[in-house]
Protein backbone atom coordinates (compact mmCIF):
# COMPACT_ATOMS: atom_id res chain seq x y z
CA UNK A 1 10.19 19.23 -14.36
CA UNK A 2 13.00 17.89 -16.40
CA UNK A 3 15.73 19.63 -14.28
CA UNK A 4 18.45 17.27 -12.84
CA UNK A 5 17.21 18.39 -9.72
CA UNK A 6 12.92 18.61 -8.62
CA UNK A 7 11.98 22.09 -7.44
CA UNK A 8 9.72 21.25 -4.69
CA UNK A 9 8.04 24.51 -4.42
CA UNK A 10 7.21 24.39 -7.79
CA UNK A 11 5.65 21.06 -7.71
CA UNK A 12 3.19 22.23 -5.14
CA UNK A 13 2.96 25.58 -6.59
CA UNK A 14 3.83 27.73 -3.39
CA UNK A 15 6.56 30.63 -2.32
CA UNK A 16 9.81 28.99 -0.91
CA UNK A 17 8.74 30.52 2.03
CA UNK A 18 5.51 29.23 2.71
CA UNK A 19 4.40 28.06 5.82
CA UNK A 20 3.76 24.49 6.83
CA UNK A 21 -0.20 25.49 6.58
CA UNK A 22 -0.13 26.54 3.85
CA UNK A 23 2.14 23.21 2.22
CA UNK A 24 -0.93 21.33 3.44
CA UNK A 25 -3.35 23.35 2.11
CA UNK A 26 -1.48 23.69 -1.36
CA UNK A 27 -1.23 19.85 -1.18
CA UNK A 28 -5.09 19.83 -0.47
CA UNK A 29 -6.15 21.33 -3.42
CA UNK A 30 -4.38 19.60 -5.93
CA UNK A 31 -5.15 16.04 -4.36
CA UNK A 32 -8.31 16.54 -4.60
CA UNK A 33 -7.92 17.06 -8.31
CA UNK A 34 -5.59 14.43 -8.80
CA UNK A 35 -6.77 11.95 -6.92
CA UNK A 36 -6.60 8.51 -9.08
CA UNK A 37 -9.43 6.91 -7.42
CA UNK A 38 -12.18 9.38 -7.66
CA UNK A 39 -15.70 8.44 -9.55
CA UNK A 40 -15.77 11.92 -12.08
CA UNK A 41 -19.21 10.99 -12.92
CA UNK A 42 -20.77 10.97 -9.28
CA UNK A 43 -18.45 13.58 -8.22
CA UNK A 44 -19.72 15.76 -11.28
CA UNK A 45 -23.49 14.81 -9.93
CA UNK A 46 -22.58 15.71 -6.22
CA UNK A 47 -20.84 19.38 -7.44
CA UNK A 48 -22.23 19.87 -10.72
CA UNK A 49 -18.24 20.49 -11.78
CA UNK A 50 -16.80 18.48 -14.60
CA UNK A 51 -13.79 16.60 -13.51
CA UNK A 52 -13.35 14.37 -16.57
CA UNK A 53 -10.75 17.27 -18.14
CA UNK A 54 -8.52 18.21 -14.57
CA UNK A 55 -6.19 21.02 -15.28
CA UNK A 56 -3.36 22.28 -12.83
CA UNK A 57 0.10 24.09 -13.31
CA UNK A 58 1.74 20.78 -14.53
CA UNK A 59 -0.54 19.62 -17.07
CA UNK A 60 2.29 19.21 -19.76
CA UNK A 61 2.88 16.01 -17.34
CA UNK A 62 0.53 12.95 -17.12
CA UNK A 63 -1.77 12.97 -14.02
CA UNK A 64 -0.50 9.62 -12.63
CA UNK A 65 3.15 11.53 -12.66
CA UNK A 66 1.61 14.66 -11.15
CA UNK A 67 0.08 12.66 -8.49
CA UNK A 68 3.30 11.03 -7.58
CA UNK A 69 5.39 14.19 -7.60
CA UNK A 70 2.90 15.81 -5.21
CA UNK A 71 2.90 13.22 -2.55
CA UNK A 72 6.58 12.90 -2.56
CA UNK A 73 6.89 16.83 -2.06
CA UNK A 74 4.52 17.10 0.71
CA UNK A 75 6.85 13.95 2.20
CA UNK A 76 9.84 15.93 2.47
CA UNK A 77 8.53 20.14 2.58
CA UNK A 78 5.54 19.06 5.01
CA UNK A 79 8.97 17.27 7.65
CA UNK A 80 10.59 20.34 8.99
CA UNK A 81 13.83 18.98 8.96
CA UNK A 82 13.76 17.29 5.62
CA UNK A 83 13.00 20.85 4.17
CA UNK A 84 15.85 22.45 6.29
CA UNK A 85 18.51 20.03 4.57
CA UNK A 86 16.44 20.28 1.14
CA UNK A 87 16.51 24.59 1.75
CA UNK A 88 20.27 24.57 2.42
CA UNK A 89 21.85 21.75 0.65
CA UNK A 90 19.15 20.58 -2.14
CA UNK A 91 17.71 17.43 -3.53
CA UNK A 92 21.36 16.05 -4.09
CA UNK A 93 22.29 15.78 -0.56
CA UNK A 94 18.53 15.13 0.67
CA UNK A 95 18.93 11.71 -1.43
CA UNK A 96 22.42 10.98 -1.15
CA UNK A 97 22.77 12.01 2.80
CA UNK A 98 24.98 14.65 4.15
CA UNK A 99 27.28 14.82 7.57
CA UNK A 100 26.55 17.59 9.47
CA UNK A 101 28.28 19.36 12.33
CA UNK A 102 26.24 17.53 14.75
CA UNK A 103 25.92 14.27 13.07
CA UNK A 104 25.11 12.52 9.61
CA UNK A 105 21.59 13.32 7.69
CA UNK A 106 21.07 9.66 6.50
CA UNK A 107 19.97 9.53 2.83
CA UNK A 108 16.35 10.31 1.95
CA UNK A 109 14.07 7.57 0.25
CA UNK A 110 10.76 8.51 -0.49
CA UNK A 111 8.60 5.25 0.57
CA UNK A 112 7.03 5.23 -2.58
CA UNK A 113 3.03 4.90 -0.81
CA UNK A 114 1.12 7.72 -1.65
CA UNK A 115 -1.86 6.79 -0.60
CA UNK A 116 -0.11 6.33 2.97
CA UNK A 117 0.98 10.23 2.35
CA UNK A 118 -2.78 10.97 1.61
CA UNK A 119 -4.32 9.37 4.50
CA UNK A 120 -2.35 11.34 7.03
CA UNK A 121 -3.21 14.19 5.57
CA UNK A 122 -6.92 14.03 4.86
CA UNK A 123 -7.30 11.53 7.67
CA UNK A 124 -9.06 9.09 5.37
CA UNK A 125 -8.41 7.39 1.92
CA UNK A 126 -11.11 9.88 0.52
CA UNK A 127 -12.03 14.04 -0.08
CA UNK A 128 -15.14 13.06 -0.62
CA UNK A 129 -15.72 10.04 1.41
CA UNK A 130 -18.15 12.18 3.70
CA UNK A 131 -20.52 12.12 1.37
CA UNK A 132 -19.78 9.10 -1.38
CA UNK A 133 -19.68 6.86 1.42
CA UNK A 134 -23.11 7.79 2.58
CA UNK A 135 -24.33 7.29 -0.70
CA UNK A 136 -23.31 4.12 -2.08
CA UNK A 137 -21.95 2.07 1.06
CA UNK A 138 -23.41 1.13 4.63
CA UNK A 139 -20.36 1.57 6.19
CA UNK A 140 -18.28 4.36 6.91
CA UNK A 141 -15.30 5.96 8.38
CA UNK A 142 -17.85 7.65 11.31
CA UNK A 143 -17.17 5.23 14.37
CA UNK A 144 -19.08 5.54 18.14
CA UNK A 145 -16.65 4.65 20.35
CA UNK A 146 -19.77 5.29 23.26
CA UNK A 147 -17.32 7.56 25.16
CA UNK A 148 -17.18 10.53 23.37
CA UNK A 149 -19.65 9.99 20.80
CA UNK A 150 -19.82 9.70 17.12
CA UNK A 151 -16.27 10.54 14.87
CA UNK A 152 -13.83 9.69 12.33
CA UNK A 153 -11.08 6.78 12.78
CA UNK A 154 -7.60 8.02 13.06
CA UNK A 155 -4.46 6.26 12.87
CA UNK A 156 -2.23 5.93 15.81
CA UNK A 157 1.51 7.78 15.37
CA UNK A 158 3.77 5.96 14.09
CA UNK A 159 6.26 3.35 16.29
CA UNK A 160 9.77 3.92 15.95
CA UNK A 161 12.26 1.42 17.16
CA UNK A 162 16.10 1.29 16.63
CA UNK A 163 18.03 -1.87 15.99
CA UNK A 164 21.14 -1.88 16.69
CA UNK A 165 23.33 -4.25 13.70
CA UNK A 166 27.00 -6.14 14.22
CA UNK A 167 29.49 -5.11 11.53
CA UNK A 168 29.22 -8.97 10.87
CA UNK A 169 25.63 -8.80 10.43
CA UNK A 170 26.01 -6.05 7.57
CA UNK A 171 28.63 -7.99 6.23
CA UNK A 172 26.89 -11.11 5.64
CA UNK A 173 23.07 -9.86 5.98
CA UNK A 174 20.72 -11.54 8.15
CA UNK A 175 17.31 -11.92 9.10
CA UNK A 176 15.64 -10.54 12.57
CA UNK A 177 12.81 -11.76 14.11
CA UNK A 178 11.31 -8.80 15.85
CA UNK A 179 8.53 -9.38 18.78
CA UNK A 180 6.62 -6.53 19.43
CA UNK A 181 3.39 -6.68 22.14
CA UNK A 182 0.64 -4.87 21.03
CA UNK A 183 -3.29 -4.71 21.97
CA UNK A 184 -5.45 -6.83 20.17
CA UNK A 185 -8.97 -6.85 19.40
CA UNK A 186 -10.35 -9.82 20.70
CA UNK A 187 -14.74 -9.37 21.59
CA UNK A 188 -15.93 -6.63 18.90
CA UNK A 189 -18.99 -6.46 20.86
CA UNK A 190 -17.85 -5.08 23.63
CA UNK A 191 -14.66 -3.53 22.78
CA UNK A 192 -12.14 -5.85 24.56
CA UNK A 193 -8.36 -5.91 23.91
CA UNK A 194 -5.96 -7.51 25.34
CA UNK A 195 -1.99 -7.70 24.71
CA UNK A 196 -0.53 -10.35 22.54
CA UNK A 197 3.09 -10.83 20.77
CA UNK A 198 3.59 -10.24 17.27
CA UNK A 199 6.37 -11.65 15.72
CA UNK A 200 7.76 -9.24 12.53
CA UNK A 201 10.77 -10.71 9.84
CA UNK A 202 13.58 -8.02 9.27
CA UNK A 203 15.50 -9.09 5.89
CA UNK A 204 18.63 -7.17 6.33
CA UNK A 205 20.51 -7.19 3.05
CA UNK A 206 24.35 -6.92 2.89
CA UNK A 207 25.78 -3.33 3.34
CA UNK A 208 22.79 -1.84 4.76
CA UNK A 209 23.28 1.66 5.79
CA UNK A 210 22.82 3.22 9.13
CA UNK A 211 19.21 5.01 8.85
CA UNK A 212 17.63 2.90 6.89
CA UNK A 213 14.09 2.41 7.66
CA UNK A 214 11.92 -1.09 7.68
CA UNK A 215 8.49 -0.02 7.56
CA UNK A 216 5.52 -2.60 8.88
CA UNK A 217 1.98 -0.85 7.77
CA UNK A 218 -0.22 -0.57 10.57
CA UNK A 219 0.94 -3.62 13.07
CA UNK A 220 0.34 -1.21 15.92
CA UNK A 221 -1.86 -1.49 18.39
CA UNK A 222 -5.88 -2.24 17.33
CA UNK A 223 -9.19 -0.76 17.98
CA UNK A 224 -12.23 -0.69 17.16
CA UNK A 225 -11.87 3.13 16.90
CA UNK A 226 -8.26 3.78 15.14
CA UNK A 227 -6.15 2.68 12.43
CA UNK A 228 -3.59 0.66 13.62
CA UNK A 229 -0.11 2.64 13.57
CA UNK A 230 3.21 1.57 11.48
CA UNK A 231 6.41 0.33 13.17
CA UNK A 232 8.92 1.71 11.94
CA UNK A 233 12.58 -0.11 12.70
CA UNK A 234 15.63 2.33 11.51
CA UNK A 235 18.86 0.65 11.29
CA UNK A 236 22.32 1.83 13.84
CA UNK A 237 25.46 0.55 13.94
CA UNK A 238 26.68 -1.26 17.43
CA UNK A 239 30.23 -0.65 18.40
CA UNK A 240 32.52 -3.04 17.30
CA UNK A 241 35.63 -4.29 19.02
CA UNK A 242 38.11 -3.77 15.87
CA UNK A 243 36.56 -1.68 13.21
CA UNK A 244 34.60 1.86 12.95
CA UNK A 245 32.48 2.28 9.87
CA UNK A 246 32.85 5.51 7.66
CA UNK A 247 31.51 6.67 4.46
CA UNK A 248 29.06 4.39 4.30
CA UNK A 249 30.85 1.25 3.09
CA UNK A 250 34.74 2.14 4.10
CA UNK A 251 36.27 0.12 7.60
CA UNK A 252 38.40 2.15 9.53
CA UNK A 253 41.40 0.10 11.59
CA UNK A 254 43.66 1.44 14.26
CA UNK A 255 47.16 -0.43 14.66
CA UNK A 256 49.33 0.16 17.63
CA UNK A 257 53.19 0.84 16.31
CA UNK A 258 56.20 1.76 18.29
CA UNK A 259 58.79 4.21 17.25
CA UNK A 260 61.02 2.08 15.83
CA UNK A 261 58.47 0.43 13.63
CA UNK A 262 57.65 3.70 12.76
CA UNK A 263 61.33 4.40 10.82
CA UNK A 264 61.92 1.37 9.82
CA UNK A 265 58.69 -0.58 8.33
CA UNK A 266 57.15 -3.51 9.74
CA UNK A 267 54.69 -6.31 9.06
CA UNK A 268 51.38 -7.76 10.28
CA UNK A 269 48.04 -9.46 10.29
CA UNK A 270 44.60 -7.98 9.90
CA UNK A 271 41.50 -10.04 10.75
CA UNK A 272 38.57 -8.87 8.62
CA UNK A 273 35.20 -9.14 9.33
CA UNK A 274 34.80 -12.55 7.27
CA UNK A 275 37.74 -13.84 9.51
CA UNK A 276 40.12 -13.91 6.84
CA UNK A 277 44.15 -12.92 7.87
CA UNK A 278 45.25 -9.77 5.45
CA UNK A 279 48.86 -9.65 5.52
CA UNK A 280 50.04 -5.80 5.69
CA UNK A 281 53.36 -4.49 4.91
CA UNK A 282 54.62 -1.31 5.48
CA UNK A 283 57.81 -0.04 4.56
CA UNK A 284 57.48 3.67 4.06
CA UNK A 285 57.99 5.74 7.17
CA UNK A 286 54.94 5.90 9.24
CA UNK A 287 54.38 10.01 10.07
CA UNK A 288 51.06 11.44 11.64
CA UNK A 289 48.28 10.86 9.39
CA UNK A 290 50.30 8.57 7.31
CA UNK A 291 47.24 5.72 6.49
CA UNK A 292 47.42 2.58 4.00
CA UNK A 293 44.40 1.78 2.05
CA UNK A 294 43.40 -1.89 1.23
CA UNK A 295 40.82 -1.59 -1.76
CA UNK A 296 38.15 -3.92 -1.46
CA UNK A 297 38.43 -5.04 2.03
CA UNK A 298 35.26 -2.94 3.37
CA UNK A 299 31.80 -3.49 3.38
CA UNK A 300 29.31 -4.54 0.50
CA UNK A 301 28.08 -1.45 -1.57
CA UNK A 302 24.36 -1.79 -0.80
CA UNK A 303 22.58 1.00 -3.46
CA UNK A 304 19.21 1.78 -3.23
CA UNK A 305 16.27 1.51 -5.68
CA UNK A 306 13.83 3.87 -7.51
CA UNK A 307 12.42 6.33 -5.10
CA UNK A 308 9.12 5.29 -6.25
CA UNK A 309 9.59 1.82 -6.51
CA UNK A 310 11.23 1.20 -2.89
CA UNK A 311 9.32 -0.87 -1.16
CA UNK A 312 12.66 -2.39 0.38
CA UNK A 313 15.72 -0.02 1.51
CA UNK A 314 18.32 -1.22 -0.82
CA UNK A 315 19.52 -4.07 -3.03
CA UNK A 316 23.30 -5.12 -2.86
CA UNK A 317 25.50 -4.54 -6.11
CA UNK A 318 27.09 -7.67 -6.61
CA UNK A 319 31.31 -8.06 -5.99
CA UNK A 320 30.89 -4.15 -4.90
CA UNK A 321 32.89 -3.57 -1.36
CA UNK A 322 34.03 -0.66 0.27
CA UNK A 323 38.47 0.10 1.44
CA UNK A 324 39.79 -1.11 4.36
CA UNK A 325 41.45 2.15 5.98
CA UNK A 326 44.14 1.27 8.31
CA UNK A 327 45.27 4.15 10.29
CA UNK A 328 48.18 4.31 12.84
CA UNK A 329 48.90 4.86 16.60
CA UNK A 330 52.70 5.55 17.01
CA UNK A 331 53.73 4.18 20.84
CA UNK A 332 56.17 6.74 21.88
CA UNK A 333 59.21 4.96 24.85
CA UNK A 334 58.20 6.48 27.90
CA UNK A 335 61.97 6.44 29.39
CA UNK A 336 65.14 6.72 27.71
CA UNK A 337 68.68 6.05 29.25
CA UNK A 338 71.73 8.82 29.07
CA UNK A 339 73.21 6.50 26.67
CA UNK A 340 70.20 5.92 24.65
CA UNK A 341 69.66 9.90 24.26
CA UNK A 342 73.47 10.07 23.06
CA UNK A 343 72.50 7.74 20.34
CA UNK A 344 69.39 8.98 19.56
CA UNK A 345 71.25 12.67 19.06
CA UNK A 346 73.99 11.12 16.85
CA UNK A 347 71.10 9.29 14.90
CA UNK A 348 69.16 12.25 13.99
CA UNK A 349 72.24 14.21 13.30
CA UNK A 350 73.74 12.59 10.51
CA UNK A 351 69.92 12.01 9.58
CA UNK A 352 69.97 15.49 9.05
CA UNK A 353 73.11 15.82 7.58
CA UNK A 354 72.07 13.80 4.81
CA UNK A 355 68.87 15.00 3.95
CA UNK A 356 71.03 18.34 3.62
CA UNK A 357 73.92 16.93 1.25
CA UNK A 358 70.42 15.15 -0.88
CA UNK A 359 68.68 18.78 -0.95
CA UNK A 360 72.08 20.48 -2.25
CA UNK A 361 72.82 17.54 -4.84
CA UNK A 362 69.43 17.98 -6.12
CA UNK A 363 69.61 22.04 -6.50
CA UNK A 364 73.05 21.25 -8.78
């Protein structure tokens, strides 16, 4: 377990080729053994099993660490495509993200709730809430929703939403107000909703990546018989009228050149996202894929946080920017007189000439 990178499999003690059943059910048993809010004694009364000493295949480790390394591996083996990127590419590019052939795998951060991981397995905060729950409290998870009779609450799928962001909004960070319409419980009685606004506060720090989820614990819809779902709000980048984003925190700027700039170097302005004026000179010749870098000039470096502390995407690493990458379109003439062509020949001729007399004075 002290590898540089987690074996997965291992953690949940299973074959690498296991099937999503039997993930669950691997996950299953050893919850059940490690979960931290359990009662040993009335447990031990209800099985006649001793719980007090718990042993499993990674009892070297503490059982609060256990507990947390099980959740997080059902998280990402128990999401088919989070295991297909952990299968092929490991826990290195599940974490840092990867860019695939059709389209970027954002990086991986484990939410950090394991009880959240818990309830939608087991379907309730409690193994052994069937029969604890019976015992010491009035109330439990059975509902009768007097349509179809007596059964357990569930919780509602989760709500995903996109939000598209402004380059100057990652910039600068900002907050969103988010209104979302969802049913309320208004007459318990009788079971009456009806549909109200809910407003939610997005705190979007500086730099934050494209992918990044803002999770809102159960503000779905209510019920009297379900668990409110989570909204989920994952982070895209709009189009922007001047810049692309790339690797993250890099700025990618296209400037239109003609051939003349091309050979002989040129100057200009750049207006950055902060509406500053770069001044850019060039005096190299510009060929395809020639590019100048401006360090500094991109976006704020926004890193994340503990994997098991994360309650918020990512924290911003103060004085920490991406490059500016400014890239080139060369503007070819699209007509050329007799004359011109005669000069253009002679040009390139004794351009020729004297990169040959350079080569030979250089092989002396």
């Amino acid at each position: 377990m002290k590898c540089a990178e987690l074996d997965y499999y291992n953690v949940l003690n299973i074959p690498r080729n296991a099937t999503k059943e039997d993930i669950l059910k691997s996950y299953r048993k050893l919850a059940i053994k490690l979960f931290p809010y359990r009662d040993s004694q009335l447990i031990r009364d209800i099985s006649g099993k001793d719980t007090d000493h718990i042993s499993t295949h990674m009892s070297p480790l503490p059982i609060y660490r256990q507990w947390e390394y099980i959740n997080m591996a059902c998280d990402i083996l128990g999401h088919d495509f989070r295991r297909s990127i952990y299968d092929r590419f490991g826990e290195s590019a599940l974490l840092k993200g990867i860019r695939l052939k059709d389209g970027y795998f954002p990086p991986y951060q484990y939410h950090g709730n394991h009880m959240k991981v818990y309830h939608d397995i087991f379907g309730k905060y409690s193994p052994y809430s069937d029969i604890i729950d019976s015992i010491l409290v009035s109330s439990t998870p059975l509902i009768d929703n007097k349509t179809n009779g007596i059964g357990y609450r569930a919780k509602d799928p989760p709500i995903i939403k996109q939000i598209p962001l402004e380059l100057e909004d990652v910039y600068f960070g900002c907050v969103k107000l988010m209104h979302v319409w969802r049913e309320e419980l208004v007459n318990a009685k009788d079971f009456r909703t009806e549909k109200l606004k809910k407003s939610l506060t997005l705190n979007i720090p500086p730099g934050v990546t494209a992918g990044t989820r803002f999770c809102f614990d159960e503000e779905g819809d209510r019920g009297p018989n379900k668990i409110p779902a989570d909204i989920i709000f994952i982070v895209a980048d709009a189009p922007h009228r001047r810049f692309q984003r790339r690797n993250q925190h890099d700025l990618i700027y296209v400037h239109e050149i003609n051939l003349c700039q091309a050979l002989t170097g040129f100057q200009f302005l750049v207006r950055t996202v902060d509406k500053r004026d770069l001044k850019i000179s060039i005096s190299e010749v510009v060929n395809p894929g020639f590019v100048k870098i401006v360090n500094g000039e991109g976006l704020p470096k926004c890193k994340s946080l503990d994997i098991v502390e994360a309650r918020v995407p990512c924290r911003v690493a103060p004085k920490e920017h991406g490059d500016l990458i400014i890239e080139f379109k060369i503007v070819f003439p699209v007509y050329l007189t007799k004359e011109m062509k005669q000069l253009a020949r002679r040009f390139f001729t004794e351009l020729s000439s004297d990169e040959s007399k350079e080569t030979s004075k250089n092989c002396i």
